[in-house]
N, C-alpha and C. Protein backbone atom coordinates (compact mmCIF):
# COMPACT_ATOMS: atom_id res chain seq x y z
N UNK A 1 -17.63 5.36 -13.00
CA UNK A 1 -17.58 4.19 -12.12
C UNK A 1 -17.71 4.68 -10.67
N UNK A 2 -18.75 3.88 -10.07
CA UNK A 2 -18.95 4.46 -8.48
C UNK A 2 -17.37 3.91 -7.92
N UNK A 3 -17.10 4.79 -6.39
CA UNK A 3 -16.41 4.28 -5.64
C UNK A 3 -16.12 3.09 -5.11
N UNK A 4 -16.95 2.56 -5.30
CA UNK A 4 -17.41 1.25 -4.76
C UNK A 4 -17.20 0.16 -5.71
N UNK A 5 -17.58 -0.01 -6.74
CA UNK A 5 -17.38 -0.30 -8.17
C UNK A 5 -15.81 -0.35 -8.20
N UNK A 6 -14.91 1.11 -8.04
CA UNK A 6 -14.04 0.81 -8.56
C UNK A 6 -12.70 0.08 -7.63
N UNK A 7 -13.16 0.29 -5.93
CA UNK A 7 -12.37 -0.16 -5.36
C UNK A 7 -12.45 -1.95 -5.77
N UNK A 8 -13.71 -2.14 -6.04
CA UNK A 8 -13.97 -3.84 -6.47
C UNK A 8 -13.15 -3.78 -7.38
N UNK A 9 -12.95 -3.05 -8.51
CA UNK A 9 -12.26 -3.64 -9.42
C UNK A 9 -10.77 -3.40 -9.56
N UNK A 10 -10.29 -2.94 -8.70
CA UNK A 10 -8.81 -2.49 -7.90
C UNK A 10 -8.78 -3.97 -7.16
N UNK A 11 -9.81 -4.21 -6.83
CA UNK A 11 -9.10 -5.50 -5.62
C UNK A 11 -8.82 -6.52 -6.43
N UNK A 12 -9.42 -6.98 -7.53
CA UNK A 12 -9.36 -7.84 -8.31
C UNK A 12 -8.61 -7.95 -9.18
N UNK A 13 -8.27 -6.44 -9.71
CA UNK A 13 -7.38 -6.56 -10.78
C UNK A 13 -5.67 -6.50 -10.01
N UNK A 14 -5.99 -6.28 -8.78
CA UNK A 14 -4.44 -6.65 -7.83
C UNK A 14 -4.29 -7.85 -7.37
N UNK A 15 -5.38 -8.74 -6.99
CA UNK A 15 -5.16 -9.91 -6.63
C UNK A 15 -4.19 -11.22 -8.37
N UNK A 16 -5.84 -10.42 -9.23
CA UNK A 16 -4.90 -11.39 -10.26
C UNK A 16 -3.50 -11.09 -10.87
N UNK A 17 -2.73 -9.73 -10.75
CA UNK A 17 -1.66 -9.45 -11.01
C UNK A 17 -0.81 -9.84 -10.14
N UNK A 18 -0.72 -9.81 -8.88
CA UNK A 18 -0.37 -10.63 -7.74
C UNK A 18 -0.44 -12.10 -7.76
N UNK A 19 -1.08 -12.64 -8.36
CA UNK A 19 -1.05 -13.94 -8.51
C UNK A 19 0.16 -14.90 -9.39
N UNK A 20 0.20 -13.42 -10.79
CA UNK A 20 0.91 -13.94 -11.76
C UNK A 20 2.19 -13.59 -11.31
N UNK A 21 2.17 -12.42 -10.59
CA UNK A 21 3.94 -12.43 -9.76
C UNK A 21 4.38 -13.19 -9.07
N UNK A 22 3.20 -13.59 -7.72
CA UNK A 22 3.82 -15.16 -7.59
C UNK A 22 4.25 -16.09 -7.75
N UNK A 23 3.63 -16.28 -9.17
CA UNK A 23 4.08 -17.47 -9.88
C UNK A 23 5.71 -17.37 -10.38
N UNK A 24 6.14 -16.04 -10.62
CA UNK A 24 7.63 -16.08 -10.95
C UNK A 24 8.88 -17.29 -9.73
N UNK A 25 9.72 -17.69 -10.42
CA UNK A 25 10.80 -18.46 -9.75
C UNK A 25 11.60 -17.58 -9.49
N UNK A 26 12.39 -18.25 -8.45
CA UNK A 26 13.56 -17.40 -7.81
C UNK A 26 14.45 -16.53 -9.09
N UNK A 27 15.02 -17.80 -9.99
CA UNK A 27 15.75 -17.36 -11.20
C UNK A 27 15.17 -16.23 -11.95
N UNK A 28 14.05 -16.24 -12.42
CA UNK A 28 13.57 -15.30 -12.82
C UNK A 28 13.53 -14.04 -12.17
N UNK A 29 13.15 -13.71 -10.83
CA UNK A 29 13.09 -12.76 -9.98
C UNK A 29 14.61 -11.94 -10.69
N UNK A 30 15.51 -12.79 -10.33
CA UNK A 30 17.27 -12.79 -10.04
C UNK A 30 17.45 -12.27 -11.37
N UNK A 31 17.32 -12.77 -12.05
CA UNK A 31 17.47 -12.23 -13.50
C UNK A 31 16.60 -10.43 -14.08
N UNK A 32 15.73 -10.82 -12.97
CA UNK A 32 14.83 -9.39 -13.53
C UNK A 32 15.27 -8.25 -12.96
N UNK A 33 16.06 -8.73 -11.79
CA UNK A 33 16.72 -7.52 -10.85
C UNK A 33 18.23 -7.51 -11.47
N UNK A 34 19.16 -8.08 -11.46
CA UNK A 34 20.30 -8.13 -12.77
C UNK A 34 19.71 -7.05 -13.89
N UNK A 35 18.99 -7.17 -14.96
CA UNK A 35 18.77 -6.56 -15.75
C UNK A 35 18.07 -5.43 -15.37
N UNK A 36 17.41 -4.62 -14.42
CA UNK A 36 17.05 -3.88 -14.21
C UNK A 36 18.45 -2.69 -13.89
N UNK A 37 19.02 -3.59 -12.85
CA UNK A 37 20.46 -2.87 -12.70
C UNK A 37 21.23 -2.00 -13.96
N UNK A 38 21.60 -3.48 -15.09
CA UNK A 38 22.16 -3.52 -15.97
C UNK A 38 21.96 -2.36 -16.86
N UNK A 39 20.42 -1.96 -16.78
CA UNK A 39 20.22 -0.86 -17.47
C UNK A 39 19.98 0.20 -16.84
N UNK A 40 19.89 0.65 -15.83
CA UNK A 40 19.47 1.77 -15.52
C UNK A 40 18.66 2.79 -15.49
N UNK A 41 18.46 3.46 -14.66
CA UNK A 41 17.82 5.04 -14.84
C UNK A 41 17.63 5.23 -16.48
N UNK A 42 16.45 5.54 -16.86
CA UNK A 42 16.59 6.24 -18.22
C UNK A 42 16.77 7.92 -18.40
N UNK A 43 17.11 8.38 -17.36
CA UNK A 43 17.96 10.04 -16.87
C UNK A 43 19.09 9.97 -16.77
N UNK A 44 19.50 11.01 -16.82
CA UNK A 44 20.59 11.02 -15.69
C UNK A 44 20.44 11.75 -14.24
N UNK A 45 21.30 10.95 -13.16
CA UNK A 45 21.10 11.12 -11.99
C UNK A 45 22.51 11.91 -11.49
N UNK A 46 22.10 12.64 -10.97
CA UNK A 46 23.02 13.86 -10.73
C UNK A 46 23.44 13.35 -9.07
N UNK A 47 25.02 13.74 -9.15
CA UNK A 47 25.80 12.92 -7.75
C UNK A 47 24.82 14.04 -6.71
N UNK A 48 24.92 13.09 -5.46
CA UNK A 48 24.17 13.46 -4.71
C UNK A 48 23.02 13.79 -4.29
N UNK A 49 22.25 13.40 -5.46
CA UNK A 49 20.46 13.16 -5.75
C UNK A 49 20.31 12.06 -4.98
N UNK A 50 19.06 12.44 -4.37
CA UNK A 50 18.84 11.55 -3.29
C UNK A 50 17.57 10.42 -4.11
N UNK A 51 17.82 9.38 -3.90
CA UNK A 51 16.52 8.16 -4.65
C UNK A 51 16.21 7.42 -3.60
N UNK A 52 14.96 7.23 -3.41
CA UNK A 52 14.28 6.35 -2.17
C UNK A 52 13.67 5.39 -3.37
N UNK A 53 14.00 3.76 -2.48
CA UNK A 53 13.72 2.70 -3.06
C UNK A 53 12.74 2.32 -1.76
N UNK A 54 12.96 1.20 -2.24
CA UNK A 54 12.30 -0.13 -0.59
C UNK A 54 13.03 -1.33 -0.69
N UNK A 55 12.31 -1.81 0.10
CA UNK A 55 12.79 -2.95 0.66
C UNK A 55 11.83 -3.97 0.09
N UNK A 56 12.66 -5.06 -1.04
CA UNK A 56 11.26 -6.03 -1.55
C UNK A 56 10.69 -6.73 -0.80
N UNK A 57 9.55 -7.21 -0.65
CA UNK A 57 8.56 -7.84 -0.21
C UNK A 57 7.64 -8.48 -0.95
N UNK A 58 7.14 -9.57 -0.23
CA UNK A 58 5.92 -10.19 -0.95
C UNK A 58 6.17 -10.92 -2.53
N UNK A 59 7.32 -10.39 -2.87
CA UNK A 59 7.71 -11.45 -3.99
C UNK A 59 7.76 -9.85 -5.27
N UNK A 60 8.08 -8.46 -4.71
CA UNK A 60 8.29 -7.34 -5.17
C UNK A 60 9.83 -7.56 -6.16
N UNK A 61 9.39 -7.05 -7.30
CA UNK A 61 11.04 -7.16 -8.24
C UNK A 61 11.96 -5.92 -7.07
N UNK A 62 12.93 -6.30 -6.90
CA UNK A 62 14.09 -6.11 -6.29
C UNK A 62 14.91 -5.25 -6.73
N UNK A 63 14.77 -3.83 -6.28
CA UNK A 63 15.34 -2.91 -6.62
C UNK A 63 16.70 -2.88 -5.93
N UNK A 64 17.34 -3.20 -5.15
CA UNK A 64 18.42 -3.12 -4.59
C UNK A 64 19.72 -3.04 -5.60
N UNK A 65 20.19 -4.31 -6.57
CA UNK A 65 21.28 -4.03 -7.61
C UNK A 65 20.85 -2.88 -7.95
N UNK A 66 19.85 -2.73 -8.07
CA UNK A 66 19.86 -1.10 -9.10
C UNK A 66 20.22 -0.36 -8.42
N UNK A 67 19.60 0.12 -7.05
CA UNK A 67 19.94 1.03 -6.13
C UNK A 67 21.38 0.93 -5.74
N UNK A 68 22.33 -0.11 -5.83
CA UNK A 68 23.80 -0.21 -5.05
C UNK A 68 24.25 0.54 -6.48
N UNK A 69 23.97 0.26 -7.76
CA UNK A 69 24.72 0.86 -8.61
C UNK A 69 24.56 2.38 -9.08
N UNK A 70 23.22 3.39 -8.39
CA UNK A 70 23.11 4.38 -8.51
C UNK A 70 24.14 4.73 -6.95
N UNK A 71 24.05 3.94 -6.08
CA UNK A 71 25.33 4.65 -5.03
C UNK A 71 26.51 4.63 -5.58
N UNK A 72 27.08 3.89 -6.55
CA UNK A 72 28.16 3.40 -6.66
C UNK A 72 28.32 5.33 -7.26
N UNK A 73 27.15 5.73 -8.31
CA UNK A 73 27.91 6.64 -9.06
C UNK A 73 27.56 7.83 -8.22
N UNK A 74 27.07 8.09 -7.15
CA UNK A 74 27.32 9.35 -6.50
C UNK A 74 25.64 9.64 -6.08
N UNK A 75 24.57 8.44 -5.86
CA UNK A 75 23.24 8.64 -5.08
C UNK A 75 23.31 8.21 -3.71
N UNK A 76 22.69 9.55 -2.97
CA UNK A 76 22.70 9.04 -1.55
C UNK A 76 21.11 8.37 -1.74
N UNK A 77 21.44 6.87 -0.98
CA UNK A 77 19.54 6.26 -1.07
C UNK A 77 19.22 6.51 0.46
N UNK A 78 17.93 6.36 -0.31
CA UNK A 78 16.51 6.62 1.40
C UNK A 78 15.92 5.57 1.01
N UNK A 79 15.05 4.94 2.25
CA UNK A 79 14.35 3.73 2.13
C UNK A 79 12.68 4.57 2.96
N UNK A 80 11.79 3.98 2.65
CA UNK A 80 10.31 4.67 3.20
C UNK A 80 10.43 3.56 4.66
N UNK A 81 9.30 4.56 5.63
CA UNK A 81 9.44 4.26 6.85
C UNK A 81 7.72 4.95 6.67
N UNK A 82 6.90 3.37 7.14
CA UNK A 82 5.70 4.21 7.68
C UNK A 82 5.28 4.70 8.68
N UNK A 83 4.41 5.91 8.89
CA UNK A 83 4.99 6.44 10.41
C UNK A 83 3.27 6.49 10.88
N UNK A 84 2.48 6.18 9.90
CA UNK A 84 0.84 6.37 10.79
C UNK A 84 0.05 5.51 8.86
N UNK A 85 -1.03 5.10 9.31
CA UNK A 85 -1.69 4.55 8.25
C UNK A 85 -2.49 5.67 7.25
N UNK A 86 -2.38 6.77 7.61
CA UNK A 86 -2.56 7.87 6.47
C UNK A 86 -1.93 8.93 6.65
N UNK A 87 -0.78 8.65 6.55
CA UNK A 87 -0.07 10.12 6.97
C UNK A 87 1.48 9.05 5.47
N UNK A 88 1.19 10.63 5.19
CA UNK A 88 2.39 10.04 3.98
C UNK A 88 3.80 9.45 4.34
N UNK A 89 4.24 8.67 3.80
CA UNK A 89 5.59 8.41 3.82
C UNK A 89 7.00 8.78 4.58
N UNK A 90 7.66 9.02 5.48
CA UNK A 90 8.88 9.11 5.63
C UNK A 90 10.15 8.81 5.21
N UNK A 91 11.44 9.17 4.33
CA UNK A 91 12.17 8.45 3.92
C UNK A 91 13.28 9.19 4.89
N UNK A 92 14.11 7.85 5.12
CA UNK A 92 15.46 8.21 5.90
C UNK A 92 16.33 7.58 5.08
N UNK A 93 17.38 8.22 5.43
CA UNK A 93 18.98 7.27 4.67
C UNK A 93 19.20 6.11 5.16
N UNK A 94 19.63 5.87 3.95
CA UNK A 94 20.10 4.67 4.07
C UNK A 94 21.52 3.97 3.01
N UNK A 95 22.48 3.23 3.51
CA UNK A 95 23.36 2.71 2.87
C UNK A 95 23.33 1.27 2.41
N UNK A 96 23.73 0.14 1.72
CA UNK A 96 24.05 -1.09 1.68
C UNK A 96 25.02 -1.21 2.94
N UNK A 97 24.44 -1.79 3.67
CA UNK A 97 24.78 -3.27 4.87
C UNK A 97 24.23 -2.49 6.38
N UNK A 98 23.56 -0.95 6.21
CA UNK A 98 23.55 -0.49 7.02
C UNK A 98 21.90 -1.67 8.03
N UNK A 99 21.80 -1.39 9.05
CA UNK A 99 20.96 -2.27 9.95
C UNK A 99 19.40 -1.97 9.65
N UNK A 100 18.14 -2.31 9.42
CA UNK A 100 17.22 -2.15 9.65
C UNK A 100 16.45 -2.64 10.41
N UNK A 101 15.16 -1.65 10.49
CA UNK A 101 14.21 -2.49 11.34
C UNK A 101 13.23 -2.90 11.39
N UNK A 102 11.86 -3.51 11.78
CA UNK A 102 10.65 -4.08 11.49
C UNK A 102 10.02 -3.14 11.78
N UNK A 103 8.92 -2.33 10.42
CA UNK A 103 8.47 -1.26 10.86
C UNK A 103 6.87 -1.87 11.68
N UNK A 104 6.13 -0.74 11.90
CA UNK A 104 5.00 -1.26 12.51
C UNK A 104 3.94 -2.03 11.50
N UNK A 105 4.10 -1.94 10.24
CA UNK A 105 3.09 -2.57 9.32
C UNK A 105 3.68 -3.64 8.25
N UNK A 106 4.89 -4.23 8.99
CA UNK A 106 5.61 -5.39 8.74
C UNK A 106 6.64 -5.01 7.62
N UNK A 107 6.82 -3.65 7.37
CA UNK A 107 8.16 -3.39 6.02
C UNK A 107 9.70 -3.56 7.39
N UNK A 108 10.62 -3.57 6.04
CA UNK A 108 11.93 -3.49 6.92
C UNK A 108 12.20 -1.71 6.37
N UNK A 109 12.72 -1.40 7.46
CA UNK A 109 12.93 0.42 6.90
C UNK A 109 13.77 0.55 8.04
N UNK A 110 14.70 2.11 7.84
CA UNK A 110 15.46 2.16 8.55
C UNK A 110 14.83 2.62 10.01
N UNK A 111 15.90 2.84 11.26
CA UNK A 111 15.45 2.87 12.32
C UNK A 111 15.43 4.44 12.18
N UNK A 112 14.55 5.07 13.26
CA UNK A 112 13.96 6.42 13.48
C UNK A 112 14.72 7.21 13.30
N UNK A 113 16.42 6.82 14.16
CA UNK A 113 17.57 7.87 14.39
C UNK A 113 18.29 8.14 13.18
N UNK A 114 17.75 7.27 11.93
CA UNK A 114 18.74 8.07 10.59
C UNK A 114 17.83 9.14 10.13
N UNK A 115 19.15 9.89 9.94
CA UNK A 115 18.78 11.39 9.16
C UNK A 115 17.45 11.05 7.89
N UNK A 116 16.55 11.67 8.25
CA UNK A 116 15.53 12.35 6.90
C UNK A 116 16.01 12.89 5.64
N UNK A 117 15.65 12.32 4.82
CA UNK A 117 16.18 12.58 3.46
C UNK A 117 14.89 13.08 2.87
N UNK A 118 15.21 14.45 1.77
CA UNK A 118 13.77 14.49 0.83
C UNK A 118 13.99 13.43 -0.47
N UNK A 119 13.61 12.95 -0.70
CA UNK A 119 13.79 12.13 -2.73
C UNK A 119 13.61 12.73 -3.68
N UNK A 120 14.49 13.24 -4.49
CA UNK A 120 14.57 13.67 -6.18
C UNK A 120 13.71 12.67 -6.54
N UNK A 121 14.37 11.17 -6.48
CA UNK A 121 13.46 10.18 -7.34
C UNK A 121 13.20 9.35 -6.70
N UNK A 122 12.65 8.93 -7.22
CA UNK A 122 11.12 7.42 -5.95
C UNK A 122 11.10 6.38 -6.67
N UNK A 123 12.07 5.24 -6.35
CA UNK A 123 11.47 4.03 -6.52
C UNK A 123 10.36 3.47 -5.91
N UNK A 124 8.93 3.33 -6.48
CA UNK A 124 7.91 2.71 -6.50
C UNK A 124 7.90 1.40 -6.84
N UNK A 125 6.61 0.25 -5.63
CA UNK A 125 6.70 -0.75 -5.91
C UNK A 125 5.14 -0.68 -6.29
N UNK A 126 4.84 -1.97 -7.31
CA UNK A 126 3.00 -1.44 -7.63
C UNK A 126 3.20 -2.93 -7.81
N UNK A 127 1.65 -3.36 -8.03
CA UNK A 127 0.97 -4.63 -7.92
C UNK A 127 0.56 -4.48 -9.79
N UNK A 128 0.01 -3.38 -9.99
CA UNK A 128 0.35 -3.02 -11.61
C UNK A 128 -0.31 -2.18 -12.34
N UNK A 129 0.53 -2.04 -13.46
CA UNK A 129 0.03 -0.79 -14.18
C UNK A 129 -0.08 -0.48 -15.51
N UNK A 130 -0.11 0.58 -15.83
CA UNK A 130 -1.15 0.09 -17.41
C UNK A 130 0.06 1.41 -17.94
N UNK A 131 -0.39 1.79 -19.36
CA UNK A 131 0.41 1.99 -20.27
C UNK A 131 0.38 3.84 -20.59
N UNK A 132 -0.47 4.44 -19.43
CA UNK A 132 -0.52 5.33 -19.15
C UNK A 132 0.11 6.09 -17.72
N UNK A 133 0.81 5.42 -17.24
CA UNK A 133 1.23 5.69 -15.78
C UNK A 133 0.32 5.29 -14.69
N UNK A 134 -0.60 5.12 -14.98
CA UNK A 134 -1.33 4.56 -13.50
C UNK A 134 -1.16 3.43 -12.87
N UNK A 135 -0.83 3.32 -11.33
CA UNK A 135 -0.72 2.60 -10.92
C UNK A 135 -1.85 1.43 -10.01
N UNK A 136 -1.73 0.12 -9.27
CA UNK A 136 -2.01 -0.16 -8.85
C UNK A 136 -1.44 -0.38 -7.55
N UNK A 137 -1.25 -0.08 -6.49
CA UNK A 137 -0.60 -0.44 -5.45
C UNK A 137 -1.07 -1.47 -4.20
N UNK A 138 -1.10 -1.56 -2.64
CA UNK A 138 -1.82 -2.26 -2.17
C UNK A 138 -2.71 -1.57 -1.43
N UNK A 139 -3.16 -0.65 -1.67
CA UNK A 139 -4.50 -0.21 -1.06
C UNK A 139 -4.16 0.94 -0.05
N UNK A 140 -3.42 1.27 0.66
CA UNK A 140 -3.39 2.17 1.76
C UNK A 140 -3.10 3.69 1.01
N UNK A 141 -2.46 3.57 0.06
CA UNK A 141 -2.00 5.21 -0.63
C UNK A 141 -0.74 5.44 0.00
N UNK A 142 -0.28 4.92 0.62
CA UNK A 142 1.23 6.23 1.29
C UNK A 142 1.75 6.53 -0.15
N UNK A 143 2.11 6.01 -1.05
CA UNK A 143 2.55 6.42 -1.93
C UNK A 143 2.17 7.28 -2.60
N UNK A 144 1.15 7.47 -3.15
CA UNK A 144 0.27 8.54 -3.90
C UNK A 144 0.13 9.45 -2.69
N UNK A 145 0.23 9.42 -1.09
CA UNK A 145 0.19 10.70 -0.08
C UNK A 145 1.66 11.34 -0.51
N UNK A 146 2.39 10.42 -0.50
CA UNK A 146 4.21 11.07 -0.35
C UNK A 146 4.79 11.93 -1.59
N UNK A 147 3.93 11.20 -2.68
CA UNK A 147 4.60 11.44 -4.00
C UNK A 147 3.69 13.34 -4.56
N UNK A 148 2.44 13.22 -4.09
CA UNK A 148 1.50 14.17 -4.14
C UNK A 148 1.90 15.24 -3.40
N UNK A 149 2.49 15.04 -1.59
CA UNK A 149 3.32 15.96 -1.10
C UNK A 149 4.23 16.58 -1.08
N UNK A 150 5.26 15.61 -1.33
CA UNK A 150 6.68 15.95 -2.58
C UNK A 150 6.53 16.80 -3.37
N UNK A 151 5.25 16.67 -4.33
CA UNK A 151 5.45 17.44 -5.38
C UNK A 151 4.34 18.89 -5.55
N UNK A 152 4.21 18.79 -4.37
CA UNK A 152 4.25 20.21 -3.43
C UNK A 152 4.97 21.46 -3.61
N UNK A 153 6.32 21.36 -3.55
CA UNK A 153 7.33 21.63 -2.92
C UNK A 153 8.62 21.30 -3.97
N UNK A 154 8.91 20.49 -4.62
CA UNK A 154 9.69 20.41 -5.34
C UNK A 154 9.57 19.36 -6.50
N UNK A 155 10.14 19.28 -7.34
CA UNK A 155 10.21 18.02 -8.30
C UNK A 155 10.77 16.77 -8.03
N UNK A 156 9.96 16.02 -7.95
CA UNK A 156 10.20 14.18 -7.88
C UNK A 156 9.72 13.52 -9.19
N UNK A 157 11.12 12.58 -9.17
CA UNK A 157 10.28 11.87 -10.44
C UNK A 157 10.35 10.45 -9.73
N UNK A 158 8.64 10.04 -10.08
CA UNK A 158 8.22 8.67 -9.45
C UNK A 158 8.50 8.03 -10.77
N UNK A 159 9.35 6.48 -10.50
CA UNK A 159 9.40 5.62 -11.08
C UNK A 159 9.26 4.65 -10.48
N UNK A 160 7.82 3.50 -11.28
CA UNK A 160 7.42 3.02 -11.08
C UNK A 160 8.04 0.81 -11.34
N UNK A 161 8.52 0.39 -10.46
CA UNK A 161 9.14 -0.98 -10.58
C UNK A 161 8.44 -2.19 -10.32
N UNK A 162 8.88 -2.97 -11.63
CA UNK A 162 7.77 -3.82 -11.84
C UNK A 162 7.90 -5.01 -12.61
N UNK A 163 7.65 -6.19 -12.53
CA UNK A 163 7.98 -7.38 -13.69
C UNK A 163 6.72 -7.00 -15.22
N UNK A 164 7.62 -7.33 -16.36
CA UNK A 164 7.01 -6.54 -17.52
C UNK A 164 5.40 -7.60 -17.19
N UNK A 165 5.06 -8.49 -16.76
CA UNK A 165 3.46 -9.04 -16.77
C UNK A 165 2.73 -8.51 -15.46
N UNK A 166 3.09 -7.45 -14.72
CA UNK A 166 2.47 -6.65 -14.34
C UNK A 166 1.84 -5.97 -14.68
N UNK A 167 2.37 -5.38 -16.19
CA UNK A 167 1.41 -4.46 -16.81
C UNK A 167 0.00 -4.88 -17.56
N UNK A 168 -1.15 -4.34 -17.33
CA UNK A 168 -2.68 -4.54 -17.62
C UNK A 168 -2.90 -3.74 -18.44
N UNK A 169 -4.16 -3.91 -19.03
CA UNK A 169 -4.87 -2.73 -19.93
C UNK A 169 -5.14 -1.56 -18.91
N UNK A 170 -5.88 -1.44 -18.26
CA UNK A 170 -6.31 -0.03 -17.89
C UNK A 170 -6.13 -0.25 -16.41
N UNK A 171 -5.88 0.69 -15.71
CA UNK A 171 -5.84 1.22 -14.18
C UNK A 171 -7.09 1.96 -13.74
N UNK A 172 -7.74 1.47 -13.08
CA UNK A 172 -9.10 2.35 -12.90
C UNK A 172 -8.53 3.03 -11.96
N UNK A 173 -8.38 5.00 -12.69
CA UNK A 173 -7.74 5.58 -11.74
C UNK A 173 -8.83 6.51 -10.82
N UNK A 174 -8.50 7.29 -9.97
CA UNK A 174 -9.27 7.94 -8.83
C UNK A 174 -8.71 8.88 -8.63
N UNK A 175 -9.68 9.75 -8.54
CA UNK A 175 -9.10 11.89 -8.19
C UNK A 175 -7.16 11.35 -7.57
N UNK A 176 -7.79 10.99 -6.03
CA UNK A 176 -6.28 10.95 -5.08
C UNK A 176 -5.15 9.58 -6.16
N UNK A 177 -5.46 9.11 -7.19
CA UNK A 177 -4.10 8.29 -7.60
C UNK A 177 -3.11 9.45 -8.51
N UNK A 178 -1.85 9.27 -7.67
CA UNK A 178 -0.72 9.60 -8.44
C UNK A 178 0.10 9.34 -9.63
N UNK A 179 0.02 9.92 -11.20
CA UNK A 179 0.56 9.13 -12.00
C UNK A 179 2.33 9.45 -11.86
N UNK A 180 2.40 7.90 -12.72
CA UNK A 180 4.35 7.80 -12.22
C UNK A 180 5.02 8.75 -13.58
N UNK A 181 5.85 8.85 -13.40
CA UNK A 181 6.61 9.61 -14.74
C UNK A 181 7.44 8.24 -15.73
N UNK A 182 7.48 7.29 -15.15
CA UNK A 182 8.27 6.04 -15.33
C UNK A 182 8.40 4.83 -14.62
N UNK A 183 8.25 3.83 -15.76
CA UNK A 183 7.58 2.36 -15.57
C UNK A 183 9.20 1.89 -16.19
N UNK A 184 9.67 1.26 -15.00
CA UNK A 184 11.22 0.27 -15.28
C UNK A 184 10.53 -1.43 -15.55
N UNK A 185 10.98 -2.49 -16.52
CA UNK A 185 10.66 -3.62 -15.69
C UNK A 185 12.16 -4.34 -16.80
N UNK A 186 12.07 -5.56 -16.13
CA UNK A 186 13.29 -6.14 -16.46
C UNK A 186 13.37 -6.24 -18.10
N UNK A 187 12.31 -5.87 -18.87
CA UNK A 187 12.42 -5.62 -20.40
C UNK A 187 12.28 -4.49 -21.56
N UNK A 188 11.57 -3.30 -20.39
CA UNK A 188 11.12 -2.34 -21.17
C UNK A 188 11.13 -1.07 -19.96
N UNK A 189 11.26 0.33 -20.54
CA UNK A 189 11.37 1.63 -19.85
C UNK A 189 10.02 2.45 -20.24
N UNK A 190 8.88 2.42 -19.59
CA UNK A 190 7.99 3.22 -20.19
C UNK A 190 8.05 4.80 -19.94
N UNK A 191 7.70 5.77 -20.36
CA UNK A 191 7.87 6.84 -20.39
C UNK A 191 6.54 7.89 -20.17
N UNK A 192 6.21 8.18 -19.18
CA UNK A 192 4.74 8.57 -19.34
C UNK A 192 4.69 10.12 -19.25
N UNK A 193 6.15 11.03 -19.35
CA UNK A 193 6.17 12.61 -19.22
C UNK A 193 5.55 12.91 -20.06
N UNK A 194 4.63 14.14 -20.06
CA UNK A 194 4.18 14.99 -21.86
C UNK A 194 5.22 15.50 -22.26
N UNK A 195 5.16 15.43 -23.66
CA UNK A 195 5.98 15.58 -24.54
C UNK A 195 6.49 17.32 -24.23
């Protein structure tokens, strides 16, 4: 598939997955983030492992219960902060109730002066993904820059968050896409490590 070809079919196959997330109700959302909580990490997370989530948006399943209950048992969280439109990711700390701010490309993330955190594990938000780890995201890459740099340097495990009708048949993937190690959604834990 040309480049061209496949970014067309990236745009399309995000718009209509995006569409069907829209369509979710509040209740539903609420319920999908409850049960995401409810179950957890399919690891275990070792006290003081650091996990970078986000901040939902756009009608994104809502990692936060999950994230307050990995603090509860001993995770310090980071939230991403974009710092240039191709320059990977930044994550700083972050707590529940602590203040954020409006980054330059409309996320809420923390302000500059909190400490830099590296991430063990990465909550990922995707538009959607298929049954092999590939993702769809919204087009810019920080994620596939951050997660690719990360794992540089040390082990991250990207897990990927998501309502279960996010998931599609195939991800038309590309040299630079990052696959996730793990697909959470409010019904199912996919598992995409080799055996």
């Amino acid at each position: 598939m040309s480049d061209l070809a496949e970014t067309t079919s990236k745009t399309a196959l995000r718009a209509a997955a995006l569409a069907r997330r829209d369509a979710l109700g509040a209740e539903q959302r609420a319920a999908a983030a409850s049960a995401l909580a409810a179950r957890g990490l399919p690891f275990q997370v070792a006290p003081g492992s650091v996990v970078s989530g986000y901040v939902a948006m756009r009608g994104e399943l809502d990692p936060k219960p999950l994230m307050q209950a990995l603090a509860a048992r001993g995770a310090r969280l980071a939230l991403p902060a974009i710092v240039a439109r191709d320059l990977p990711l930044r994550f700083r700390a972050w707590a529940p109730g602590d203040d954020l701010i409006r980054g330059q490309f409309g996320t809420s993330e923390p302000p500059p002066d909190a400490p830099e955190l590296s991430p063990d594990i990465m909550l990922v938000p995707l538009a959607a993904f298929d049954r092999l780890g590939h993702r769809i995201g919204y087009g810019a890459g920080h994620y596939d820059r951050s997660i690719a740099q990360l794992r540089q340097s040390q082990r991250v495990i990207a897990v990927g968050v998501g309502f279960a009708m996010q998931q599609i048949e195939a991800v038309p993937a590309s040299a630079h896409d990052v696959g996730l190690d793990y697909v959470l959604t409010e019904a199912d834990t996919f598992d995409f490590r080799s055996p």
